[in-house]
Protein backbone atom coordinates (compact mmCIF):
# COMPACT_ATOMS: atom_id res chain seq x y z
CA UNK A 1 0.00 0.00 0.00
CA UNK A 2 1.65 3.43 -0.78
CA UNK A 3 2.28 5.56 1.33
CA UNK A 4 2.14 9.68 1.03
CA UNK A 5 3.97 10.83 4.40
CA UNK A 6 3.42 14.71 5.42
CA UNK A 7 6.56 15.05 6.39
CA UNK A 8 9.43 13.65 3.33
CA UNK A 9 10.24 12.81 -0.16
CA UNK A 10 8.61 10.06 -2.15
CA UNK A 11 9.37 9.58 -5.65
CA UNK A 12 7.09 7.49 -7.48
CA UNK A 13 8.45 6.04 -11.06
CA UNK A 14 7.95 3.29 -13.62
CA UNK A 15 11.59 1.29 -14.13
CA UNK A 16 11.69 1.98 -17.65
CA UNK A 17 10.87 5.52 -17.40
CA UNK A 18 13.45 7.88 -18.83
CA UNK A 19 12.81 10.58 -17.05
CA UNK A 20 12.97 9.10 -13.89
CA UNK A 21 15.93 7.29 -14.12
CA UNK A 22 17.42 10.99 -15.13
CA UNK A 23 15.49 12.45 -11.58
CA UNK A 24 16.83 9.58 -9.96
CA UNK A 25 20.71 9.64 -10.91
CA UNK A 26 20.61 13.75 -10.33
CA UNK A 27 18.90 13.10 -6.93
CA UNK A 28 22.12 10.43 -6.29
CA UNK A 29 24.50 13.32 -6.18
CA UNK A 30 22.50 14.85 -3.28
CA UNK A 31 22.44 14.17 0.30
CA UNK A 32 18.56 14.36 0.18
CA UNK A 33 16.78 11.44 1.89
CA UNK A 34 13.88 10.20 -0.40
CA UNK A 35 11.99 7.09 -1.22
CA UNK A 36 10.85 5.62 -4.70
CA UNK A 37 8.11 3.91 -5.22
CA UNK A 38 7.56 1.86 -8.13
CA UNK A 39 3.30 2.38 -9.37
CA UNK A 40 3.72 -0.45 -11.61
CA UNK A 41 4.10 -2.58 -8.42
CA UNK A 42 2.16 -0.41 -6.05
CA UNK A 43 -1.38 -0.10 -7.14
CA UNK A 44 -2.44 2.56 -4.65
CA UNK A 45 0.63 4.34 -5.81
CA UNK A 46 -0.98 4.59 -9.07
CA UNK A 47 -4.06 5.66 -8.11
CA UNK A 48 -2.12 8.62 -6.31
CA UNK A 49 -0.18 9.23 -9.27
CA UNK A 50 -3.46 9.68 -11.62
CA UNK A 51 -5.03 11.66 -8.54
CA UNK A 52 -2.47 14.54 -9.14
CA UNK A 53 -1.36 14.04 -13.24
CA UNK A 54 -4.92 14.71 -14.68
CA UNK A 55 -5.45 10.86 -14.37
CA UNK A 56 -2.34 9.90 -16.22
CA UNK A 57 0.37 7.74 -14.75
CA UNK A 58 2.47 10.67 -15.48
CA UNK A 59 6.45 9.82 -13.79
CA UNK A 60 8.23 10.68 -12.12
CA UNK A 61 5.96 12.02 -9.66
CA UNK A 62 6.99 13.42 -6.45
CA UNK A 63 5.64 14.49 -2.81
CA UNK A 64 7.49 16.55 -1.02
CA UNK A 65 5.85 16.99 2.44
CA UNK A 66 2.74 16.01 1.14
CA UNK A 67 2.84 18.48 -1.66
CA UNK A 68 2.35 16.72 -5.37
CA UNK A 69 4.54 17.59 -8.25
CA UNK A 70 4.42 16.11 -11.46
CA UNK A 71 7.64 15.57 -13.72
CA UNK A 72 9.37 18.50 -11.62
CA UNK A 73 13.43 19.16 -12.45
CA UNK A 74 16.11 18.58 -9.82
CA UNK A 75 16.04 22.13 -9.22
CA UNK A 76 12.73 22.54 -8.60
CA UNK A 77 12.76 19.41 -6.61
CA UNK A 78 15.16 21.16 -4.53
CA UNK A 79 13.37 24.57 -4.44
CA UNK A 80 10.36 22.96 -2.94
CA UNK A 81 12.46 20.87 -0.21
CA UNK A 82 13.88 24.20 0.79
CA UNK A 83 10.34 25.96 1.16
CA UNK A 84 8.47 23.21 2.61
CA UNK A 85 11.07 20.69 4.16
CA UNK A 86 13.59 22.49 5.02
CA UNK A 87 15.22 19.95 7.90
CA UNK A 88 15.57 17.21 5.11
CA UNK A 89 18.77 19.69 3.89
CA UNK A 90 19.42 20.77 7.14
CA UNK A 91 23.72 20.38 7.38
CA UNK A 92 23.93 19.56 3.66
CA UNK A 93 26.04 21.03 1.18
């Protein structure tokens, strides 16, 4: 069952999913602490995903305290752990 904590990062992807392989090697070079989730595996994950990407399985998808973005960048990945999770950089370069 997936899970959508208030309170971290979850990125959810499809393995084959260009895009999120590139999210997921930039996010490697990071010190942020996130989890994946893979919808093709997670049913409820998918159901999430459509909830938020006009009912598309649109990936990568990601919460960041609760707060859905579809297909975002690194950077604005980053910008939005900044404003609304700021303790997930806290001490990181």
């Amino acid at each position: 069952m997936a899970e959508h904590p208030q309170d971290g990062v979850v990125v959810y992807h499809q393995p084959t999913c260009v895009y999120c392989m590139k999210l997921l090697t930039q996010l490697r070079f990071t010190r942020l602490r996130y989890r994946t989730v893979n919808i093709w595996r997670d049913p409820d994950a998918a159901a999430f995903v459509r909830s938020v990407a006009d009912g598309n399985e649109t990936v990568p998808t990601v919460t960041v305290a609760g707060h859905a973005m579809v297909n975002p960048s690194r950077g604005q990945l980053l910008a939005a752990v900044r404003e609304r999770a700021p303790h997930l950089l806290a001490g990181r370069g």
